[in-house]
Protein backbone atom coordinates (compact mmCIF):
# COMPACT_ATOMS: atom_id res chain seq x y z
CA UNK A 1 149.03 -0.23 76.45
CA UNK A 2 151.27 -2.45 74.88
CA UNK A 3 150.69 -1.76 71.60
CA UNK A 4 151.04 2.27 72.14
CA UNK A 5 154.73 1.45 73.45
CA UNK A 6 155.29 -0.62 70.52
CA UNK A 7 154.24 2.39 68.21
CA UNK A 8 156.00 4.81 70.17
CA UNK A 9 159.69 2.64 70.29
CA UNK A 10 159.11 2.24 66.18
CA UNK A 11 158.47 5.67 66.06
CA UNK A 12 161.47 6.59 68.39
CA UNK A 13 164.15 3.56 66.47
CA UNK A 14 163.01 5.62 63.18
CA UNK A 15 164.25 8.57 64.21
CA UNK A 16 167.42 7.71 65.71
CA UNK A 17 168.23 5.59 62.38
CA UNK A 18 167.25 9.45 60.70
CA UNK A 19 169.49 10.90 63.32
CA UNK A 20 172.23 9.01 63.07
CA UNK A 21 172.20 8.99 59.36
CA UNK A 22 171.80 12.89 59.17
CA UNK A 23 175.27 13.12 61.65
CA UNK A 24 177.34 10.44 59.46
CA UNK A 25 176.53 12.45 56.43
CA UNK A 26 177.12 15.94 58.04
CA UNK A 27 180.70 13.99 58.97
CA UNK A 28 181.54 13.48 55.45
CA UNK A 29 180.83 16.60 54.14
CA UNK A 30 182.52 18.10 56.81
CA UNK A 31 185.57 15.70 56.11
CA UNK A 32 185.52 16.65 52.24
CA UNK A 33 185.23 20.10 53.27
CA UNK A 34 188.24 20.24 55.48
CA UNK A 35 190.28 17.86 52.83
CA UNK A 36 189.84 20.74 50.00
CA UNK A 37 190.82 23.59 52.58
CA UNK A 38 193.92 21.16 53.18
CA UNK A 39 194.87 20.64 49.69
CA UNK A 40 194.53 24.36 48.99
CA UNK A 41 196.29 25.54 51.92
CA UNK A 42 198.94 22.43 50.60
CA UNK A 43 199.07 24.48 47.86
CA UNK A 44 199.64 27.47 49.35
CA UNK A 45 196.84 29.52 47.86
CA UNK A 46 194.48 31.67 48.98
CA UNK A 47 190.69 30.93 48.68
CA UNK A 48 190.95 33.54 45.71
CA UNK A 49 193.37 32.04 43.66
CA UNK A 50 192.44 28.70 44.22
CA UNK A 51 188.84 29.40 43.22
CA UNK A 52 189.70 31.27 40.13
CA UNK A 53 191.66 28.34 38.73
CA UNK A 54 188.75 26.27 39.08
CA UNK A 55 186.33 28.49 37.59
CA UNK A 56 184.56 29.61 40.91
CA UNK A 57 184.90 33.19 42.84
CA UNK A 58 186.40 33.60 46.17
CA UNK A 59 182.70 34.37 47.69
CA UNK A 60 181.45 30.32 46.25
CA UNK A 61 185.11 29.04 47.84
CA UNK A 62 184.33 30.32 50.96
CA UNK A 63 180.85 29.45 50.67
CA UNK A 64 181.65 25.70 49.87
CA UNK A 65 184.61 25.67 52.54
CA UNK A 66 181.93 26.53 55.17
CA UNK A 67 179.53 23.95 54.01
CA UNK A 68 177.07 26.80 53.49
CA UNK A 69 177.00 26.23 49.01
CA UNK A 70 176.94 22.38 47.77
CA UNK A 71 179.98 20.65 46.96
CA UNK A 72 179.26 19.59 43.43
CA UNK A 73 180.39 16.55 41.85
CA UNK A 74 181.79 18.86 39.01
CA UNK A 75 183.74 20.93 41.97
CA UNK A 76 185.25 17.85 42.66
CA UNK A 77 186.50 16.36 39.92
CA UNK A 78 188.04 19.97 38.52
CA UNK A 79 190.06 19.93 41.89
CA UNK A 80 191.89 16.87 41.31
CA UNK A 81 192.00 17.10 37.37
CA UNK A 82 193.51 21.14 38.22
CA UNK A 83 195.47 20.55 41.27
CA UNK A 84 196.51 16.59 40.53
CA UNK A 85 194.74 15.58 44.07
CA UNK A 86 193.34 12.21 44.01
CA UNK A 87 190.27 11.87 43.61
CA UNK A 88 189.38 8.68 45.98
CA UNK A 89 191.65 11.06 48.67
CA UNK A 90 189.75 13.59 48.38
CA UNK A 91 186.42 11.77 48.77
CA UNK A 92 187.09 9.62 51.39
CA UNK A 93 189.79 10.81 52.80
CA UNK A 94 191.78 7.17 51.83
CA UNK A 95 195.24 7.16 50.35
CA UNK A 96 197.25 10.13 49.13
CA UNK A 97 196.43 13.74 48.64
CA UNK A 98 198.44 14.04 45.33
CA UNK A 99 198.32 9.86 44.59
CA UNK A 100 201.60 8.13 43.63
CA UNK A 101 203.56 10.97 42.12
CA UNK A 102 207.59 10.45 41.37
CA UNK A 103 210.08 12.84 43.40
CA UNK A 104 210.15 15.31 40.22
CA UNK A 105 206.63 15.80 40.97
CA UNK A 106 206.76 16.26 44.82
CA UNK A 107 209.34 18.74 44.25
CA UNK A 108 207.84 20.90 41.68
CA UNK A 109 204.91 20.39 43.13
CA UNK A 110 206.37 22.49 46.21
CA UNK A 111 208.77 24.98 44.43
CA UNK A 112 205.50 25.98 42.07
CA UNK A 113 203.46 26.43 45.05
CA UNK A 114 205.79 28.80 46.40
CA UNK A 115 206.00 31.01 43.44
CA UNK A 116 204.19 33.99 42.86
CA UNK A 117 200.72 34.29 40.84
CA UNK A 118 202.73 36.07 38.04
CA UNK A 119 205.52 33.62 37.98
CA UNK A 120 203.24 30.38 38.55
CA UNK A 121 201.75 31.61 35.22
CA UNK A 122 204.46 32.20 33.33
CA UNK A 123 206.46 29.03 34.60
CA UNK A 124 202.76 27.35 33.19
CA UNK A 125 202.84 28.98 29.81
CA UNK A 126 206.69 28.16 28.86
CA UNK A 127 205.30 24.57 29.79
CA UNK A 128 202.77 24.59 27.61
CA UNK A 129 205.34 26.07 24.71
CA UNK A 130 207.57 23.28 25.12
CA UNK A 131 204.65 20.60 25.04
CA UNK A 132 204.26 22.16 22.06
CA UNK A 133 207.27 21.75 20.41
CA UNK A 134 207.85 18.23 21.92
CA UNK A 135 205.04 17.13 19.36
């Protein structure tokens, strides 16, 4: 009798360890998930815009925002490298959304956001012009 207990408690401890595991991960990837809807809506984007200027459509946004299409590594890492989020932030959820930016930053940051599509790109492409002739 003993030993059937003993088989069914191992039996039962390995499946809460599964259990448990299965919730802490479903935590993260719900945390990451609700840390990129924060950034965008940050942002001030719609799922449309934001996905296009990561290479994705609005249907894989929406897909990935309701845990329902797999956050990719590659996702990841062209969300902070597009929208300057950091990327231990956006992982973990540990530090700063945008890192340690200066006050210049922060504020164009927020005035860009607030622009239209139309002017967001053309504010972006004078920038780019005047890289250009900085050298």
């Amino acid at each position: 009798m003993s030993r059937i207990l003993i088989k069914l408690l191992s039996k039962l401890y390995f499946h809460c360890c599964f259990l448990i595991n299965l919730v802490s991960y479903i935590c993260i990837k719900m945390t990451i998930l609700d840390r990129i809807r924060l950034v965008r809506k940050k942002i001030g984007l719609k799922q449309g815009e934001f996905a296009s200027r990561i290479g994705l459509t609005q249907t894989s946004m929406s897909m990935i925002e309701l845990g329902k299409s797999v956050l990719t590594d590659k996702n990841i890492k062209l969300i902070c490298a597009t929208f300057g989020v950091d990327e231990v932030w956006l992982r973990t959820g540990k530090g700063e959304m945008f890192g340690t930016v200066s006050p210049y930053e922060k504020e164009l940051l927020s005035v860009f956001s607030k622009l239209t599509p139309d002017t967001q790109e053309f504010i972006l492409e004078m920038a780019r012009n005047l890289l250009k002739k900085q050298g």
